[in-house]
N, C-alpha and C. Protein backbone atom coordinates (compact mmCIF):
# COMPACT_ATOMS: atom_id res chain seq x y z
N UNK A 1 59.75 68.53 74.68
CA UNK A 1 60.08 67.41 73.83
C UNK A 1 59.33 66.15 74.27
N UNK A 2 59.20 65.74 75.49
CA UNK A 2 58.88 64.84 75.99
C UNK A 2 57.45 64.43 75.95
N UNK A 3 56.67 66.03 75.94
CA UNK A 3 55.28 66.14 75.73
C UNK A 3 54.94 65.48 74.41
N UNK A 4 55.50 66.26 72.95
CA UNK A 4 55.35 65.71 71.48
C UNK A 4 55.70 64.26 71.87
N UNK A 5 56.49 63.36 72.49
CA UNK A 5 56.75 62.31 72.27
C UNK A 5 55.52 61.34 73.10
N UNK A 6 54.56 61.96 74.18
CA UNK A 6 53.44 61.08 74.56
C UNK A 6 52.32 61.65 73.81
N UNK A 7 52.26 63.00 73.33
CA UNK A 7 51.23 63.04 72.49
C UNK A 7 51.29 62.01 71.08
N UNK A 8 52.57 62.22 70.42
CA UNK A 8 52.58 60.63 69.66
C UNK A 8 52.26 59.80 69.88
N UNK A 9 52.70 59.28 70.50
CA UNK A 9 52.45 57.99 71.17
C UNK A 9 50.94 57.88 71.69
N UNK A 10 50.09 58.74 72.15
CA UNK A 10 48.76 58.11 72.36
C UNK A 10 47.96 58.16 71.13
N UNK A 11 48.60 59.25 70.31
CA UNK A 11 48.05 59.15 68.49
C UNK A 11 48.13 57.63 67.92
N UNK A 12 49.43 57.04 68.14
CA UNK A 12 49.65 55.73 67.54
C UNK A 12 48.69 54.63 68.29
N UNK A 13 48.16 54.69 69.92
CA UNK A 13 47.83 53.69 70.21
C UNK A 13 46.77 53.83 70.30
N UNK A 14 45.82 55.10 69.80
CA UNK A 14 44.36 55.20 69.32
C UNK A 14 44.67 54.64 68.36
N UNK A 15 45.21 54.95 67.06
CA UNK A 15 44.98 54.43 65.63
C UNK A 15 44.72 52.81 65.87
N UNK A 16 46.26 52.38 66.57
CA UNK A 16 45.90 50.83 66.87
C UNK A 16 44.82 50.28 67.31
N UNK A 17 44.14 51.25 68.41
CA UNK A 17 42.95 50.42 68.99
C UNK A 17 41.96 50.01 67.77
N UNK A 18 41.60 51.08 66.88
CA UNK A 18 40.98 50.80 66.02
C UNK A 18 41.13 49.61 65.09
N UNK A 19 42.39 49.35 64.88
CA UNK A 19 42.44 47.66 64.63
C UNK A 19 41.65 46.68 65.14
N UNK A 20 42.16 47.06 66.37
CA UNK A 20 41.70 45.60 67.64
C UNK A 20 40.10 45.48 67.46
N UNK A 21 39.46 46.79 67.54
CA UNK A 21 38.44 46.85 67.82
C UNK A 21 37.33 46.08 66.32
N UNK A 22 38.31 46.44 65.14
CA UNK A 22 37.38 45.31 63.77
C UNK A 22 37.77 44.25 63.86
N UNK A 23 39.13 43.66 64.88
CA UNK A 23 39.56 42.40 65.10
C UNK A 23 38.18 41.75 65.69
N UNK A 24 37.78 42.12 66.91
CA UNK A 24 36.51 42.18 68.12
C UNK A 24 35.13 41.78 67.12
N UNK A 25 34.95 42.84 66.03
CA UNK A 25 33.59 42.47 65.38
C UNK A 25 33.96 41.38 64.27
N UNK A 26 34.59 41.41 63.99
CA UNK A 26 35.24 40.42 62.68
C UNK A 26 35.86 39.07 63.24
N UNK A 27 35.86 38.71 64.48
CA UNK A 27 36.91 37.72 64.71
C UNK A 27 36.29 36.67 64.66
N UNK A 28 36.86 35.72 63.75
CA UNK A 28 36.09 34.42 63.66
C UNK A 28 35.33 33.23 64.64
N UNK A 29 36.38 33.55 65.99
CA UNK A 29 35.78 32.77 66.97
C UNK A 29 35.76 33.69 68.47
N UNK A 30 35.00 33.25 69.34
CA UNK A 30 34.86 33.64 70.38
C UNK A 30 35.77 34.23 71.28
N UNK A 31 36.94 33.36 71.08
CA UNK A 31 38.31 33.68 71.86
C UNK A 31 39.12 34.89 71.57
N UNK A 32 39.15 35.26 69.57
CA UNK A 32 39.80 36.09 69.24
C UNK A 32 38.88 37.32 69.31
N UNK A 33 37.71 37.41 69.85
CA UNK A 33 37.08 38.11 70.30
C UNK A 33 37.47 38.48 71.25
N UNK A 34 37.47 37.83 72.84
CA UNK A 34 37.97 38.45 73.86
C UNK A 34 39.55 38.62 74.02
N UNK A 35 40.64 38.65 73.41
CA UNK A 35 41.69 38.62 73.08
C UNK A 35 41.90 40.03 72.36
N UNK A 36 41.05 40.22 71.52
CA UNK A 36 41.12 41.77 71.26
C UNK A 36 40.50 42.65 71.85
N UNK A 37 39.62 42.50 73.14
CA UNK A 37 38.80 43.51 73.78
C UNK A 37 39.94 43.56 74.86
N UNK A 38 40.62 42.20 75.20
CA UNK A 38 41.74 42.58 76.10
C UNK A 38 42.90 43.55 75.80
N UNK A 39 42.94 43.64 74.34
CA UNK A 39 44.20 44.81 73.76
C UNK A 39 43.83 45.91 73.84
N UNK A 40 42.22 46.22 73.47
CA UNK A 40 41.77 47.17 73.63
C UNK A 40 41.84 47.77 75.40
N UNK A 41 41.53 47.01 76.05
CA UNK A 41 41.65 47.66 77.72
C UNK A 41 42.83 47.86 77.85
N UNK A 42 43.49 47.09 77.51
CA UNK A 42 45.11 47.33 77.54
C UNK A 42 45.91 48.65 77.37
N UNK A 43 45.18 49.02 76.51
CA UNK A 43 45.65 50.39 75.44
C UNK A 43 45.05 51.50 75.54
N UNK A 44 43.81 51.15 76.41
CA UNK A 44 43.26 52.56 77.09
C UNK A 44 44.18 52.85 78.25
N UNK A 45 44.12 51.53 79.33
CA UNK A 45 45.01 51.74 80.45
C UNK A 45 46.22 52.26 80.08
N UNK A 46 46.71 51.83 79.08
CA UNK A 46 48.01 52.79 78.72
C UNK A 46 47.91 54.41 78.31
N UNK A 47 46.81 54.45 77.82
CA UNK A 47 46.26 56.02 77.53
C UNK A 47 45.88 56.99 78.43
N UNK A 48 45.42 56.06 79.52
CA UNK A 48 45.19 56.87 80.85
C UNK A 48 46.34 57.26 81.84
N UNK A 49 47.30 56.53 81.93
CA UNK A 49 48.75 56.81 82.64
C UNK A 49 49.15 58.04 81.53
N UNK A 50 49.33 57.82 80.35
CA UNK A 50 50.27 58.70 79.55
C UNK A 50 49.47 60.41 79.73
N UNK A 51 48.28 60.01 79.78
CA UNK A 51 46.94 61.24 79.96
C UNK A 51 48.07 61.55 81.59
N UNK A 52 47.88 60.64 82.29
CA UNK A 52 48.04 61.28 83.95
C UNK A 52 49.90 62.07 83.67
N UNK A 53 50.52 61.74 83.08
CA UNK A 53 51.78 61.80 82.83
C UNK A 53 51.71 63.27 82.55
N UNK A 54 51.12 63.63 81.31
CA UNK A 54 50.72 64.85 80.38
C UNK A 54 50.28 65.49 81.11
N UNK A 55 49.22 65.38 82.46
CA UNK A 55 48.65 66.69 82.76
C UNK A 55 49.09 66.37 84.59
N UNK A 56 50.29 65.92 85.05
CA UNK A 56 50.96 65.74 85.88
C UNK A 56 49.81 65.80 87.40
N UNK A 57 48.65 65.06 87.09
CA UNK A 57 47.47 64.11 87.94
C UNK A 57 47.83 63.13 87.92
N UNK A 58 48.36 62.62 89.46
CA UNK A 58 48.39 61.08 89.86
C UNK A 58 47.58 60.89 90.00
N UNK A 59 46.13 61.12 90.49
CA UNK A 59 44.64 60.54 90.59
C UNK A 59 44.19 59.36 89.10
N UNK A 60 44.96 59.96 88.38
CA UNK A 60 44.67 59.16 86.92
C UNK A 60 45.42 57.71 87.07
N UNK A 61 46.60 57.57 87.69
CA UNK A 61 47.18 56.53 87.59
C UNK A 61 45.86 55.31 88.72
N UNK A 62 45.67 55.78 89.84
CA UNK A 62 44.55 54.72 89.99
C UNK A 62 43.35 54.45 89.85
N UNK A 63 43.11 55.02 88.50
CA UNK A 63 41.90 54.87 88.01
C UNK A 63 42.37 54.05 86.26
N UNK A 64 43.48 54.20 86.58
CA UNK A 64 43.96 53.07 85.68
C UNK A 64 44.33 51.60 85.87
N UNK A 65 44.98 51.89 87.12
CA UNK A 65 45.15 50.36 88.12
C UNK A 65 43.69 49.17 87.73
N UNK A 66 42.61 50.58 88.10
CA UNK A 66 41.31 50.13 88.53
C UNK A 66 40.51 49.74 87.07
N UNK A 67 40.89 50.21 85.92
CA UNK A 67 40.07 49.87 84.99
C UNK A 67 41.30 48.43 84.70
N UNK A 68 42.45 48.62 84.44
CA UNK A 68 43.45 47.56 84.48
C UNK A 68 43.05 45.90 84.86
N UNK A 69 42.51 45.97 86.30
CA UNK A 69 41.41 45.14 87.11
C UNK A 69 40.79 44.78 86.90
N UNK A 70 39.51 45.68 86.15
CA UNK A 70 38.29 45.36 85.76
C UNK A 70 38.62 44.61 84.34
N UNK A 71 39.33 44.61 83.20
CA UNK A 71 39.62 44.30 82.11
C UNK A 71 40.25 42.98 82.03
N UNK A 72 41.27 42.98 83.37
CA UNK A 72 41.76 41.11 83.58
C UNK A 72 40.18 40.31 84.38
N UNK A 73 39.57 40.85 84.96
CA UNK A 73 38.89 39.88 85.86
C UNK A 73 37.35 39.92 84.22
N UNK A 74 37.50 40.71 83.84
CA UNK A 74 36.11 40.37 82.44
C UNK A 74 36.91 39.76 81.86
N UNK A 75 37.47 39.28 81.30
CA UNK A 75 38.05 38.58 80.49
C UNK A 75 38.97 37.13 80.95
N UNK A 76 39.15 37.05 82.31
CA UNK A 76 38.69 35.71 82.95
C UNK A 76 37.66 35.14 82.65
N UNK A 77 36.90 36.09 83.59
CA UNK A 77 35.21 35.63 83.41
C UNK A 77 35.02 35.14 81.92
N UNK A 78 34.68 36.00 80.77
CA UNK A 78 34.51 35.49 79.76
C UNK A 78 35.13 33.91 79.23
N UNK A 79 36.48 34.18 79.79
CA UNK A 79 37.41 32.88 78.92
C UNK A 79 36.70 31.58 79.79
N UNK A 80 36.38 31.98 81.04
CA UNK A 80 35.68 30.67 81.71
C UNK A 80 34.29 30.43 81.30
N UNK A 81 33.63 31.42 80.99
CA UNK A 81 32.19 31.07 80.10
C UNK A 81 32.71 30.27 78.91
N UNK A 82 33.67 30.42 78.28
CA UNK A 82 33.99 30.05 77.05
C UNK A 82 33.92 28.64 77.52
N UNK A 83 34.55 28.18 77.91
CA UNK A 83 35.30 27.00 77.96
C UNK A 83 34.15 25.95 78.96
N UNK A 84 33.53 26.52 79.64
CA UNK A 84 32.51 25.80 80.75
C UNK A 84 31.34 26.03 80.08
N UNK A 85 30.77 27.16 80.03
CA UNK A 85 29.54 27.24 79.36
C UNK A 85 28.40 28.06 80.92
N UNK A 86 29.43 27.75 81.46
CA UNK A 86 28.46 28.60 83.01
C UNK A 86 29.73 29.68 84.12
N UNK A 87 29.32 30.84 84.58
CA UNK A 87 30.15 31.18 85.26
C UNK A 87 30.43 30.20 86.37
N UNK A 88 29.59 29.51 87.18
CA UNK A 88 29.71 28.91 88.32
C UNK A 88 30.16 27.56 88.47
């Protein structure tokens, strides 16, 4: 039972990504650009735990931590290019 209920569930939060992701090419300004690449990392990292869940590999959970990481610190970065115009 539990299985059908994360295989759902990563069905629903692919479909969603695909939102985010014409949000990303379509978004009027810069910000709602990186705002949806952040939903998008978001929603993989969630895809990758539910993946580690499903095939009962903890190795998956820190390689989710780790993309988790990489997705807040790009999207710092970016929001500070935004706003400064230089990383430094």
């Amino acid at each position: 039972m539990i299985h059908h209920l994360l295989l759902g569930t990563s069905v629903l939060l692919a479909v969603l990504s695909f939102f985010s992701l014409y949000k990303a090419y379509d978004g009027p300004t810069a910000a709602d650009r990186v705002v949806a690449i952040n939903m998008i990392a978001t929603k993989v990292t969630v895809l990758i735990v539910i993946f580690a869940m499903m095939t009962g590999q903890d190795g998956f959970i820190d390689v989710a931590l780790a993309y988790s990481m990489m997705g807040f610190v790009a999207t710092v970065c970016v929001a500070k290019y935004i706003e400064k115009g230089t990383l430094s």
